[in-house]
C-alpha atoms as a PDB file:
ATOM      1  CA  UNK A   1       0.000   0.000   0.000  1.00  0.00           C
ATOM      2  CA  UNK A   2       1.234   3.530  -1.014  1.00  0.00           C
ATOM      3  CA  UNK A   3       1.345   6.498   1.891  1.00  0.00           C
ATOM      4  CA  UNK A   4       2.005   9.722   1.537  1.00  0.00           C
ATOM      5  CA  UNK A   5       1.925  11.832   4.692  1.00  0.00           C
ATOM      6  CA  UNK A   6       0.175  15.302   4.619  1.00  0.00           C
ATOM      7  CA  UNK A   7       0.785  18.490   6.070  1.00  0.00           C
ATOM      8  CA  UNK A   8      -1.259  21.959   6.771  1.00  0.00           C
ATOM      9  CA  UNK A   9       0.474  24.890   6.041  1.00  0.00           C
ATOM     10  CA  UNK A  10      -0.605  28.462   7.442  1.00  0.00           C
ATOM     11  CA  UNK A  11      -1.277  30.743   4.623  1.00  0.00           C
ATOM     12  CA  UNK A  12      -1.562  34.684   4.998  1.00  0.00           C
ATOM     13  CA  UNK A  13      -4.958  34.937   2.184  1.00  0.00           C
ATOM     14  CA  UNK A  14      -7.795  33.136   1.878  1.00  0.00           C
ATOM     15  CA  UNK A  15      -7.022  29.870  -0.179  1.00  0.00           C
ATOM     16  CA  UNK A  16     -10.693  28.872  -0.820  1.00  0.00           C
ATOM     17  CA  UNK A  17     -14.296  30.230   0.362  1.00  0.00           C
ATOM     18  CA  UNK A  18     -16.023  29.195   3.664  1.00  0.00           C
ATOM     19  CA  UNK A  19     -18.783  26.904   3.571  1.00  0.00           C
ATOM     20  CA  UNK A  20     -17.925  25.261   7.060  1.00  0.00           C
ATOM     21  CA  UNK A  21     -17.204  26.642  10.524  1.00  0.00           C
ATOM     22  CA  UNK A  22     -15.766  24.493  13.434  1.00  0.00           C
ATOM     23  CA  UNK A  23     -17.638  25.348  16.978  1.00  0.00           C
ATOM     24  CA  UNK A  24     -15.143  24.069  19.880  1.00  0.00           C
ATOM     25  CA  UNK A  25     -16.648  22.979  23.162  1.00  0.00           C
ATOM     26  CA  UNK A  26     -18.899  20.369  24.248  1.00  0.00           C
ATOM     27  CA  UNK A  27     -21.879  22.486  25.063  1.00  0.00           C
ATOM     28  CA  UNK A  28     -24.653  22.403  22.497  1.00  0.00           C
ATOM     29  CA  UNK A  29     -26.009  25.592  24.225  1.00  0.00           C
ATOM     30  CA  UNK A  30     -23.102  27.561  23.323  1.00  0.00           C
ATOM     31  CA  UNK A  31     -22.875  26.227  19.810  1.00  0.00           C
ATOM     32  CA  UNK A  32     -26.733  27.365  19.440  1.00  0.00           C
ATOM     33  CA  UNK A  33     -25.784  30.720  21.215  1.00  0.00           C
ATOM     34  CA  UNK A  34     -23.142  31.086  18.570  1.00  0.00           C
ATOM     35  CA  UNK A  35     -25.068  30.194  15.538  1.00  0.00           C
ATOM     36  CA  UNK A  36     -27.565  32.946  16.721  1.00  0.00           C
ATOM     37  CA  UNK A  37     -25.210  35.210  16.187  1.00  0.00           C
ATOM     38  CA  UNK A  38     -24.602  34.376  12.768  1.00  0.00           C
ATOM     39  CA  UNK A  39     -27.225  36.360  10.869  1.00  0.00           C
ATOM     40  CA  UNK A  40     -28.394  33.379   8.642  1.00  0.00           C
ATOM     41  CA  UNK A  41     -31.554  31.365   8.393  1.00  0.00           C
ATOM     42  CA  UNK A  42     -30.687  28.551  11.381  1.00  0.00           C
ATOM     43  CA  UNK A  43     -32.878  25.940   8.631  1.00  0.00           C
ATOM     44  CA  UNK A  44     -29.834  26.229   6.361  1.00  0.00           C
ATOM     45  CA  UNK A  45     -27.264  24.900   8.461  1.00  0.00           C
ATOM     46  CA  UNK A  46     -26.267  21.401   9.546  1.00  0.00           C
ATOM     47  CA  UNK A  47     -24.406  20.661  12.802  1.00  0.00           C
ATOM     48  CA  UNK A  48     -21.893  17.610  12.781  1.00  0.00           C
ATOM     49  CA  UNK A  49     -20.857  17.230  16.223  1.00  0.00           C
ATOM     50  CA  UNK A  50     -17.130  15.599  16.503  1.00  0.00           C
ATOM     51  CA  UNK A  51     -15.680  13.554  19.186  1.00  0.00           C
ATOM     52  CA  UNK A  52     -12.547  11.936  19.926  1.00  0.00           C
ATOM     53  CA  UNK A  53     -13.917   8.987  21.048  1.00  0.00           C
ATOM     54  CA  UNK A  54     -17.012   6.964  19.622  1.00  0.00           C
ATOM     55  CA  UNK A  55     -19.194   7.639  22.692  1.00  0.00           C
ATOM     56  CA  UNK A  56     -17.194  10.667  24.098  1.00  0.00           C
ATOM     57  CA  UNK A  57     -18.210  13.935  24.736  1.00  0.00           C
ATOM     58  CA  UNK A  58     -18.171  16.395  21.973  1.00  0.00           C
ATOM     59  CA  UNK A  59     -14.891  18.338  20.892  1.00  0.00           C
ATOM     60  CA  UNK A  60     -17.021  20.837  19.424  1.00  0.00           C
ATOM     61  CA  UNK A  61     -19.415  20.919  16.036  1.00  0.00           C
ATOM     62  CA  UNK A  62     -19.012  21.642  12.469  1.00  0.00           C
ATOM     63  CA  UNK A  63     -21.875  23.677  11.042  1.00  0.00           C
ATOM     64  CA  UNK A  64     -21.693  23.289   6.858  1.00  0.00           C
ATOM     65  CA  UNK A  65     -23.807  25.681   5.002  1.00  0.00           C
ATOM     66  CA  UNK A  66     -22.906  25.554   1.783  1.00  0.00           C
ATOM     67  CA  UNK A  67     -21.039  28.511  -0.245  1.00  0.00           C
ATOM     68  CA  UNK A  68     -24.256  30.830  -0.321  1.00  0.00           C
ATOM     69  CA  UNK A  69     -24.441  31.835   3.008  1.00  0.00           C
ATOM     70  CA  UNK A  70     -21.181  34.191   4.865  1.00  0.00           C
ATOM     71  CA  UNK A  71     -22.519  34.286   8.520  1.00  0.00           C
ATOM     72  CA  UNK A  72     -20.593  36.795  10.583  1.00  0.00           C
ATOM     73  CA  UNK A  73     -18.935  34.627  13.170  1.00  0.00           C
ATOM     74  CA  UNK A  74     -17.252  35.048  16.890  1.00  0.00           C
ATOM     75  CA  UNK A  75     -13.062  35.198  16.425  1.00  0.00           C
ATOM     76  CA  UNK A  76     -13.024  31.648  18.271  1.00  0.00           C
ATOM     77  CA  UNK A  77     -14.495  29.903  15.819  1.00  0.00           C
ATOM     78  CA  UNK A  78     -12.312  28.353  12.696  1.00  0.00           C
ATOM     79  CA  UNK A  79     -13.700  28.680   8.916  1.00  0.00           C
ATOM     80  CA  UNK A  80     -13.361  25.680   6.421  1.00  0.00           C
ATOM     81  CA  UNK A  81     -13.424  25.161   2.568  1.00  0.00           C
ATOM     82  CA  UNK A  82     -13.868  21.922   0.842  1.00  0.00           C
ATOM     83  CA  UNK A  83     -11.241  20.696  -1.387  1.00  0.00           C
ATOM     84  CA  UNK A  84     -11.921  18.369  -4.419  1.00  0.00           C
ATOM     85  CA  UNK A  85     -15.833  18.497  -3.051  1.00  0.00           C
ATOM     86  CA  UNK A  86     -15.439  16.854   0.024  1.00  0.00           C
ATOM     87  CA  UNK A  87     -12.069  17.274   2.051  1.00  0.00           C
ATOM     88  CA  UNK A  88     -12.378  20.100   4.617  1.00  0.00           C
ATOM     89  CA  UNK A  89      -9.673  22.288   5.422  1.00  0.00           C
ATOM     90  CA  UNK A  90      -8.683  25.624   7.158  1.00  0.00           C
ATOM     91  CA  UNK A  91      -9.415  28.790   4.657  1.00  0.00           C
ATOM     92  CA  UNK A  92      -6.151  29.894   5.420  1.00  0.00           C
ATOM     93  CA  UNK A  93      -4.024  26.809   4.857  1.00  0.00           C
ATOM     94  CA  UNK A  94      -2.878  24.267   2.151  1.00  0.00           C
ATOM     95  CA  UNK A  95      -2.463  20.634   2.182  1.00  0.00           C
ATOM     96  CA  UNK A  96       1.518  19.543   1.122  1.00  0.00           C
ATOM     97  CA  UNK A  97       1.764  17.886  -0.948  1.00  0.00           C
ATOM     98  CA  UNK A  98      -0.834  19.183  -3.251  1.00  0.00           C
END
């Protein structure tokens, strides 16, 4: 089998457009609290809570909503763009090798 290992790295501009946010914490209250904030229509988001574990506690969510809505988020949470359709990264970081 063929590996390659992969690496982020930091970028100073936007490499792609946000369509998902990452939400750390465990509390669903505070991710709703957040959202709130957003200025968008809650009904066009989707919230993918993560954990480290398969029955652990929540790390935080990811809320996708797609690239037509630009919701005016808190500083502590993290924007991602998709890559190739489905791969998620950072919107300020690329993926070595490419």
């Amino acid at each position: 089998m063929l590996t390659r290992e992969l690496r982020l790295i930091p970028s100073q501009v936007l490499e792609r457009a946000a369509e998902g946010w990452w939400i750390p914490g465990p509390d669903p209250v505070t991710w709703i609290a957040e959202v709130s904030t957003w200025g968008v229509e809650q009904a066009q988001l989707s919230f993918h809570p993560l954990s480290d574990q398969p029955q652990g506690s929540p790390l935080g969510v990811f809320v996708l909503s797609g690239r037509t809505t630009t919701p005016r988020t808190s500083p502590g949470v993290t924007p991602f763009g998709s890559i190739f359709g489905y791969l998620y990264l950072p919107v300020r970081c690329n993926l070595d090798p490419h």
